[in-house]
Protein backbone atom coordinates (compact mmCIF):
# COMPACT_ATOMS: atom_id res chain seq x y z
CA UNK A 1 -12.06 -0.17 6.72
CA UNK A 2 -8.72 -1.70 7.19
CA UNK A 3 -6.61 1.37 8.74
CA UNK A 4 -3.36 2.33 7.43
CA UNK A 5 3.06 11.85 6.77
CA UNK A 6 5.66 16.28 4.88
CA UNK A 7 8.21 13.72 4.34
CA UNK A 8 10.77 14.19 1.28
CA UNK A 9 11.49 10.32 0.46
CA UNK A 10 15.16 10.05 -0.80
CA UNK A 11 15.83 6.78 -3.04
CA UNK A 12 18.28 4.58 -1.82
CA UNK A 13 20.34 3.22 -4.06
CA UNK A 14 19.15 -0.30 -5.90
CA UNK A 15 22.02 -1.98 -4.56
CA UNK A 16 22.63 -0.81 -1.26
CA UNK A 17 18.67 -1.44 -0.74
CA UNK A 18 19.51 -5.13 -1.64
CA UNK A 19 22.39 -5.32 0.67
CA UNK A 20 20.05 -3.74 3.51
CA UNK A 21 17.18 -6.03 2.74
CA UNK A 22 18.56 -9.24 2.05
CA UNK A 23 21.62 -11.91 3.77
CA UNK A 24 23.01 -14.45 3.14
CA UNK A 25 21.04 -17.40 2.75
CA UNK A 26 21.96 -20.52 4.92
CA UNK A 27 20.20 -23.91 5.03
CA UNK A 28 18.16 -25.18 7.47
CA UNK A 29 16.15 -28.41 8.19
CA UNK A 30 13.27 -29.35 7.80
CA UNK A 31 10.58 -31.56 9.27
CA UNK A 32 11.17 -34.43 7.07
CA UNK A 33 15.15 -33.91 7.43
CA UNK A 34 15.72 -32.44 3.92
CA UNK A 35 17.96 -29.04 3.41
CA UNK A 36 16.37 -26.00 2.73
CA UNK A 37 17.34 -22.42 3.30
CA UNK A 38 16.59 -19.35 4.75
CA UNK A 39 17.18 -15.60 3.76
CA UNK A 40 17.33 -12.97 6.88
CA UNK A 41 15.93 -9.68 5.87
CA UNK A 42 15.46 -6.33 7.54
CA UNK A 43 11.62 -6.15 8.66
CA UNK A 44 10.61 -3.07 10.43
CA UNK A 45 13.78 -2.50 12.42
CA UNK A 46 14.46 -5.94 13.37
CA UNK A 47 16.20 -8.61 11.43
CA UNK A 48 13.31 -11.44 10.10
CA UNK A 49 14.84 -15.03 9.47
CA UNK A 50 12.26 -16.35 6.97
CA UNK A 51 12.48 -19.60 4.39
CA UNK A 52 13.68 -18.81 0.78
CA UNK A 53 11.92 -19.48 -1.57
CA UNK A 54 8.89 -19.60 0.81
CA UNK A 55 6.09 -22.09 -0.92
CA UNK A 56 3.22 -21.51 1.16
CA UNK A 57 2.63 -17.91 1.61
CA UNK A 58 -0.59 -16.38 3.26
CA UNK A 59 -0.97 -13.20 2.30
CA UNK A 60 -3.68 -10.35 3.80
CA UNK A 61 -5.12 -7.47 1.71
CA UNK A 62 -4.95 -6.17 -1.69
CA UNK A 63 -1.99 -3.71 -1.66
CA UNK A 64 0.21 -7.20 -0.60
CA UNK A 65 -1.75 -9.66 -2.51
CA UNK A 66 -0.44 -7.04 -5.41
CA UNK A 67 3.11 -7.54 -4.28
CA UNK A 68 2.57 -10.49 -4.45
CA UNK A 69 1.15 -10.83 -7.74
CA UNK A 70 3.58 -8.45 -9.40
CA UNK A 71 6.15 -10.81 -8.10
CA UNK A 72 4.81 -13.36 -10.25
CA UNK A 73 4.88 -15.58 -6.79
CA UNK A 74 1.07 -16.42 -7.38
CA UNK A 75 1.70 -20.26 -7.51
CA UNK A 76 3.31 -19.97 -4.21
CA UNK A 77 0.33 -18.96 -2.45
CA UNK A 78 -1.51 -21.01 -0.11
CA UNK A 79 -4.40 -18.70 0.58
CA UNK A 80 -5.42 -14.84 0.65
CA UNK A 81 -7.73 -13.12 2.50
CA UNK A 82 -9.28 -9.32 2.43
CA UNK A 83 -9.12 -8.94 -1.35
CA UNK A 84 -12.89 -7.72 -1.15
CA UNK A 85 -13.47 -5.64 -4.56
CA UNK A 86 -9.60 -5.30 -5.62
CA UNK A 87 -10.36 -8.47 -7.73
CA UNK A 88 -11.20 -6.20 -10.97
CA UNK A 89 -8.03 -3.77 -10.34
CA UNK A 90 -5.87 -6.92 -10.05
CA UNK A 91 -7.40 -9.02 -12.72
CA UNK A 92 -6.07 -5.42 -14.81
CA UNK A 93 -3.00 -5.33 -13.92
CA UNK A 94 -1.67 -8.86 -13.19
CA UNK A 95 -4.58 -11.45 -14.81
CA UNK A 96 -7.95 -11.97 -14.02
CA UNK A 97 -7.13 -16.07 -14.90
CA UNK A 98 -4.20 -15.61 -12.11
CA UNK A 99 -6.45 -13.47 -9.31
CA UNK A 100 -9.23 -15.71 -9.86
CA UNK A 101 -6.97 -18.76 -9.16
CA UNK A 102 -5.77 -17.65 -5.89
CA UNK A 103 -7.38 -19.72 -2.74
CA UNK A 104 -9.21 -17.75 -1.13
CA UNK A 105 -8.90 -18.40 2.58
CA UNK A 106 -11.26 -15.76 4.10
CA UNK A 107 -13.00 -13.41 2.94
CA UNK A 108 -12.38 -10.41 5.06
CA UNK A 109 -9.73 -10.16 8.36
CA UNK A 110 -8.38 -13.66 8.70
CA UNK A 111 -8.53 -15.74 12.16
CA UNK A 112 -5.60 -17.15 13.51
CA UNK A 113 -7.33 -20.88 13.07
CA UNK A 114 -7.77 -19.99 9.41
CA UNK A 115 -4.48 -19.17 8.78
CA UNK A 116 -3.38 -22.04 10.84
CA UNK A 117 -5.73 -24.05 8.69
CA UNK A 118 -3.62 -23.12 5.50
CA UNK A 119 -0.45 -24.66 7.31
CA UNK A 120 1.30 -21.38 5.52
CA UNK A 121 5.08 -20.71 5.93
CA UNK A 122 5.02 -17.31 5.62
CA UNK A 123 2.25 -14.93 6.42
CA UNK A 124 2.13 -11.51 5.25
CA UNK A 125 -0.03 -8.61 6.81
CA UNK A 126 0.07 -5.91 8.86
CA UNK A 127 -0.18 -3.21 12.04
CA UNK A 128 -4.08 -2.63 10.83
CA UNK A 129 -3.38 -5.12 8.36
CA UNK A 130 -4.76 -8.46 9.68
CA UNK A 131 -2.56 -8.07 12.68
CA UNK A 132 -4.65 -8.76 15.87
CA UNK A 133 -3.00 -9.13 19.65
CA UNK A 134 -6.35 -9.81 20.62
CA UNK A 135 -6.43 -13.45 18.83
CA UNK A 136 -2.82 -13.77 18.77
CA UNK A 137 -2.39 -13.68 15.38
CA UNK A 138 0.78 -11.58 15.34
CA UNK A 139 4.37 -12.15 14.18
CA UNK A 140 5.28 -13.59 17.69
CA UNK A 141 2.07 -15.54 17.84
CA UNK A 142 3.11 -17.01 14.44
CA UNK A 143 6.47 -17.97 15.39
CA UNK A 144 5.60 -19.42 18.79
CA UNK A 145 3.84 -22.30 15.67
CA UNK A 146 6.64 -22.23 13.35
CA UNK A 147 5.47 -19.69 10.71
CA UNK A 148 7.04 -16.50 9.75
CA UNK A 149 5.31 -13.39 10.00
CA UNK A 150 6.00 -10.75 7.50
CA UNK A 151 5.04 -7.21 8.51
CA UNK A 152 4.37 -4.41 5.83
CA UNK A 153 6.26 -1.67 6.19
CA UNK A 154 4.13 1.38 5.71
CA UNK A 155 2.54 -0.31 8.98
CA UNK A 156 5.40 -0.86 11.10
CA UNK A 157 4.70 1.17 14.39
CA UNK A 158 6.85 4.17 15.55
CA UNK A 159 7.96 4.20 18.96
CA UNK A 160 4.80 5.39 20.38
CA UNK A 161 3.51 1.87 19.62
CA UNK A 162 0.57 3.87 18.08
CA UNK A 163 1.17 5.90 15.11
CA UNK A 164 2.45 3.84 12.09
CA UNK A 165 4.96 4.76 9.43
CA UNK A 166 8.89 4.51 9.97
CA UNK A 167 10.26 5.72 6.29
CA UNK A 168 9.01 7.23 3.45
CA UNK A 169 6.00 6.04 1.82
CA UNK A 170 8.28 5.21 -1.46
CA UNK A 171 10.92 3.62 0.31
CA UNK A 172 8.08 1.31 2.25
CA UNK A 173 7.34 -0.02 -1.36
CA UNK A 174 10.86 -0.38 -2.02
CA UNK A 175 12.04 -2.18 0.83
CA UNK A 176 8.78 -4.68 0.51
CA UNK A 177 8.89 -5.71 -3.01
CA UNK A 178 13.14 -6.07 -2.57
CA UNK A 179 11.98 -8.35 0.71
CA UNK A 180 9.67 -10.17 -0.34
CA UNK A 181 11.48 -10.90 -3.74
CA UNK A 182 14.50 -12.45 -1.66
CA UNK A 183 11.56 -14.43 0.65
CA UNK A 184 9.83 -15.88 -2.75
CA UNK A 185 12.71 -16.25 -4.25
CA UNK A 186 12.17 -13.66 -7.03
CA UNK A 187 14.89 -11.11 -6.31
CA UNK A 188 15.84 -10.28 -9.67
CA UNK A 189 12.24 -9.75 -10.60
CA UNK A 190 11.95 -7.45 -7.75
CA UNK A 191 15.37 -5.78 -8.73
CA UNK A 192 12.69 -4.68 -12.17
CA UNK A 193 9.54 -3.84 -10.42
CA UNK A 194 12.46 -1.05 -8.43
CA UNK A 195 14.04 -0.13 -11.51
CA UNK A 196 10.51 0.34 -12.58
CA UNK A 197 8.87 2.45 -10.34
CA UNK A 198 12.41 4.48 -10.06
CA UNK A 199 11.97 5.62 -13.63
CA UNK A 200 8.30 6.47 -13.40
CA UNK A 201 8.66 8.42 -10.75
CA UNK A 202 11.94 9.93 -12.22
CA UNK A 203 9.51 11.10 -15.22
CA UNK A 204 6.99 12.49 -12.60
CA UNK A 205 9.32 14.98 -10.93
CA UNK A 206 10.59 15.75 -14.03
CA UNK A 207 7.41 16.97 -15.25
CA UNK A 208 6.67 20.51 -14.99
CA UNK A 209 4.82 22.06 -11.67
CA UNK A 210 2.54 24.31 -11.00
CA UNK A 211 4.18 27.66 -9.90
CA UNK A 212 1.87 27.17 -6.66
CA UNK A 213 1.15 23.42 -5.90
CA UNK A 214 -2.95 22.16 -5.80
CA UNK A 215 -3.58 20.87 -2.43
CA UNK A 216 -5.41 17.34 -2.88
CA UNK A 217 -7.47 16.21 0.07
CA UNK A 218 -7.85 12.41 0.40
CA UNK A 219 -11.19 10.64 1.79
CA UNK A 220 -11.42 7.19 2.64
CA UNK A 221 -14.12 7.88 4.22
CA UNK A 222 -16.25 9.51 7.07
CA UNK A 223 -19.17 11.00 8.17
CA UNK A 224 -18.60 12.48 11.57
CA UNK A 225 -14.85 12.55 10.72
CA UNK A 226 -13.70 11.94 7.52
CA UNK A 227 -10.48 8.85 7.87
CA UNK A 228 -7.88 10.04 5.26
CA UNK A 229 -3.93 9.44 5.16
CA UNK A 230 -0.70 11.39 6.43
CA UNK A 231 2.88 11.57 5.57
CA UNK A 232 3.88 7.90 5.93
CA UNK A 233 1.07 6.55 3.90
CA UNK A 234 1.05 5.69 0.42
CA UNK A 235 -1.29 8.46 -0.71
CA UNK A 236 1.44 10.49 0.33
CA UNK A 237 3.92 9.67 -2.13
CA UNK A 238 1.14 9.34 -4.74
CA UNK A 239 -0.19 13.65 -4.33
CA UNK A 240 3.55 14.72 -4.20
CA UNK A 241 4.96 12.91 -6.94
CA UNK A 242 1.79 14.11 -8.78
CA UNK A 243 2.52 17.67 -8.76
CA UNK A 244 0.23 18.27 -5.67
CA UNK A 245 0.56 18.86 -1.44
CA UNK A 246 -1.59 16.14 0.70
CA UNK A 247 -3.74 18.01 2.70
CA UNK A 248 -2.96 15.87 5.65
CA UNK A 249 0.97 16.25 4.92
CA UNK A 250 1.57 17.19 8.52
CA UNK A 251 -0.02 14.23 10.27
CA UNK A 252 2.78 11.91 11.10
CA UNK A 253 0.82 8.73 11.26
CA UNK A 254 -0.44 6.56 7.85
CA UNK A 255 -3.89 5.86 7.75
CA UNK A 256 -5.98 7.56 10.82
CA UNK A 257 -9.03 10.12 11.36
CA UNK A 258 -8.24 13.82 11.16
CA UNK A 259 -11.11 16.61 11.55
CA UNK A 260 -13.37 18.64 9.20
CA UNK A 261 -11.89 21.66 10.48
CA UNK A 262 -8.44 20.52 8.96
CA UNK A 263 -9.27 19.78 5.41
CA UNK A 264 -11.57 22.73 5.57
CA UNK A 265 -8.68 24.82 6.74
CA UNK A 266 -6.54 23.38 4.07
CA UNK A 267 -8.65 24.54 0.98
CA UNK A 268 -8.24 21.51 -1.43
CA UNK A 269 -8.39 21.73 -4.70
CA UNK A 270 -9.14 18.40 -5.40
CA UNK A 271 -10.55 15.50 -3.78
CA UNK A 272 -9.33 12.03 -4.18
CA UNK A 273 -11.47 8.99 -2.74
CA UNK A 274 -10.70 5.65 -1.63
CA UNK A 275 -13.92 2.98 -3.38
CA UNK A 276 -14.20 0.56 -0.71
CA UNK A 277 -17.14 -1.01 0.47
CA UNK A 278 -19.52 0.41 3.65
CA UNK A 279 -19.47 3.69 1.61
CA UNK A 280 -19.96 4.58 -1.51
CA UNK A 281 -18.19 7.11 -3.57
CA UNK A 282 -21.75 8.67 -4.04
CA UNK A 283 -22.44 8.90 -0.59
CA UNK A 284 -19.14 10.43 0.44
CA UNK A 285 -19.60 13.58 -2.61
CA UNK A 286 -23.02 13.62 -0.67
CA UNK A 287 -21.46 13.86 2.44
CA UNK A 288 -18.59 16.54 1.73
CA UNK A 289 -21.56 18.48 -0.67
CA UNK A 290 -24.11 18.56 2.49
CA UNK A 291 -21.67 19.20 5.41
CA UNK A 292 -21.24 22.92 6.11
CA UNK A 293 -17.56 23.21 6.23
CA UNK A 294 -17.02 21.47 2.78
CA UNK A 295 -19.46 22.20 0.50
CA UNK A 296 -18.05 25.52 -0.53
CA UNK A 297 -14.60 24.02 -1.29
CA UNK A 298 -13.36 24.65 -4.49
CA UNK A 299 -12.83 21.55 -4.90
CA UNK A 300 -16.53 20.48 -3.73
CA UNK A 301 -17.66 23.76 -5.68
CA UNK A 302 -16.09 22.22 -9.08
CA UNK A 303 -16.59 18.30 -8.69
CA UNK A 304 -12.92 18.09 -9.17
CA UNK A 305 -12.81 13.88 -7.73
CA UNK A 306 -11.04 11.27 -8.56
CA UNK A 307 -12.32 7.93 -7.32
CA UNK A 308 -9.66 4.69 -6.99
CA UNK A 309 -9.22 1.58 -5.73
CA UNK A 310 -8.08 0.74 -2.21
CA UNK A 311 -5.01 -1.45 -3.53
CA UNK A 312 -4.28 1.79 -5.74
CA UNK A 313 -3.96 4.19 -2.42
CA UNK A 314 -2.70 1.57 0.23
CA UNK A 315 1.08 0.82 -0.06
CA UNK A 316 1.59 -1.56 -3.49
CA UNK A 317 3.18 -1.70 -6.73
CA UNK A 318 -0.30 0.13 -7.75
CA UNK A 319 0.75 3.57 -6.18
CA UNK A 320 2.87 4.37 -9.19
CA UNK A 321 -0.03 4.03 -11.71
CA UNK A 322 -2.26 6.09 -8.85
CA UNK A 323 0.61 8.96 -9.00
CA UNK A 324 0.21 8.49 -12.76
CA UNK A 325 -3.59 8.69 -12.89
CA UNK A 326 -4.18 11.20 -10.38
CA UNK A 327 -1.32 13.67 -12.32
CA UNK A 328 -3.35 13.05 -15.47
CA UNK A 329 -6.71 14.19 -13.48
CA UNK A 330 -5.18 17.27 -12.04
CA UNK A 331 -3.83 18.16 -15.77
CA UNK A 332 -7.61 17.81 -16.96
CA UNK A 333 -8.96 20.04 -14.56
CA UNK A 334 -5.95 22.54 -15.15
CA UNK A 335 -4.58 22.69 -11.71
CA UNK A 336 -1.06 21.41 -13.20
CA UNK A 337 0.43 21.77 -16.59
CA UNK A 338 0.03 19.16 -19.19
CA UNK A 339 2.27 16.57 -20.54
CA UNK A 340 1.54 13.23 -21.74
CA UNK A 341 1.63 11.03 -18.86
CA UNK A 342 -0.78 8.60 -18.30
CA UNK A 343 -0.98 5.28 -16.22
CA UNK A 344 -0.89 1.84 -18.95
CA UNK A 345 -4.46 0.77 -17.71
CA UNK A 346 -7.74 2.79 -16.37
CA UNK A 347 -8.15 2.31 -12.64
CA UNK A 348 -11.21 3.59 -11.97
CA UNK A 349 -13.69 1.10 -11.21
């Protein structure tokens, strides 16, 4: 599993989000002599010179390949890698003629010769994320050969060097879609997929709450330990804007293991899941229904589960219809009062 806390995330405003994203751009040379330009951008605390529009983008995992993809910068990618079984979410929601026309570079957690190998300008991933010191293939190792490295936000690493998550799991979408809209040269498209998600989520906490909130525990997975998500991650922003609490609010990391004793402790009253391969979603109700702690969860109890895609839970332009989905679940099950909010496609595989 690729690894990925409460934190109230305040909006900043469209256009001072822009201004903190994106500069000036200023032309530079390349190779061959000919002008081109670059656009410097704010990338997890440091300023990131990248080229604008960037035309050979490599780009790791299905919560960024849907970035991408909701961009519309498909034709400026020169390979993916990682999008395992997020090819039926994304054929949904962007094409399944445009996912199934991507070049697909590896298929799981890309090598620094592969990426190499795709002579890429820009490479997208992630702390987790298709980062690896081991092999060098890391921002620095990137731009020791000339190619930009792109971190995603929700990954950037507090000042432990451990823990991930710097802002808001909202905000993390935010600032990537508004970066890598001025690096692909699709700003004002990104300036909608903001607007967007503003005023879906805007509907969401307008929606009526429960007078006491359901606590929804998320499972990626786990036998031993079950791996789930904490304030900084996106499932974060998905249970609270929802009309839930995360069960894991008060971990201040993303995506990391937490005990049985603390979702047991917690009392959910739903459980969300994660599908992605190695597990099953059958095997984890079999897990939770057989282990002693959990199988008298109300939750558990009920069969109150929800099972989504990865790119739905990891931080993308999915997490709105996720927060949409999962409120519409928790209405069903009458743990939140209704309304008539519901995501514009099924993500359930």
């Amino acid at each position: 599993m690729t690894t990925r806390s409460t934190l109230a995330v305040l909006a900043l405003p469209l256009a001072a989000l822009a201004l903190a994203a994106c500069g000036e751009t200023v032309p530079r040379s390349t190779d061959d002599g000919a002008a081109a330009e670059t656009v410097t951008v704010e990338n997890c605390g440091a300023d990131l010179v990248a080229p604008s529009p960037a035309s050979r983008l490599y780009v790791y995992d299905g919560g960024m390949i849907a970035m991408t993809l909701a961009l519309g910068a498909q034709d400026q990618v020169a390979g993916i890698a990682g999008i395992g079984d997020d090819v039926a979410v994304l054929g949904q929601a962007y094409g399944a003629d445009v996912v199934s026309g991507l070049p697909v570079a590896a298929d799981e957690r890309p090598t620094l010769e592969n990426v190499i190998a795709q002579r890429p300008d820009v490479v997208v991933a992630g702390w987790n994320y298709g980062w690896d010191e081991d092999s060098n293939l890391t921002p620095a190792g990137l731009a020791d050969r000339d190619i930009v490295g792109y971190t995603l936000t929700e990954s950037c690493r507090q000042d432990d060097g451990e823990a991930r998550g710097v802002v808001g799991p909202w905000e993390a979408l935010r600032t990537d879609l508004t970066n890598l809209g001025a690096i692909t040269g699709r700003d004002d498209r990104a300036a909608d997929l903001v607007a967007d998600l503003d005023a879906r989520l805007a509907r969401l906490e307008a929606a009526p709450r429960a007078s006491e909130p359901p606590t929804v525990f998320l499972m990626d997975s786990g036998t031993t330990a079950p791996f789930s998500s904490g304030s900084f991650g996106g499932p974060q922003g998905i249970i609270e804007a929802a009309g839930a609490r995360n069960a894991t609010e008060d971990v201040a990391d993303t995506w990391t293991t937490v005990s049985w004793e603390r979702v047991v402790a917690s009392q959910p009253d739903y459980v969300a899941f994660v599908d992605y391969p190695g597990q099953a979603f059958e095997d984890k109700v079999r897990v939770l229904r057989s282990h002693p702690g959990t199988r008298d969860l109300p939750a558990v109890r009920e069969g109150r589960f929800l099972n989504l895609p990865y790119a739905a839970w990891v931080s993308s332009p999915l997490n709105i219809d996720a927060a949409e989905q999962l409120r519409a679940a928790l209405e069903d099950a009458g743990l939140v009062p209704p309304t008539d909010i519901e995501p514009p496609f099924d993500l359930q595989p």
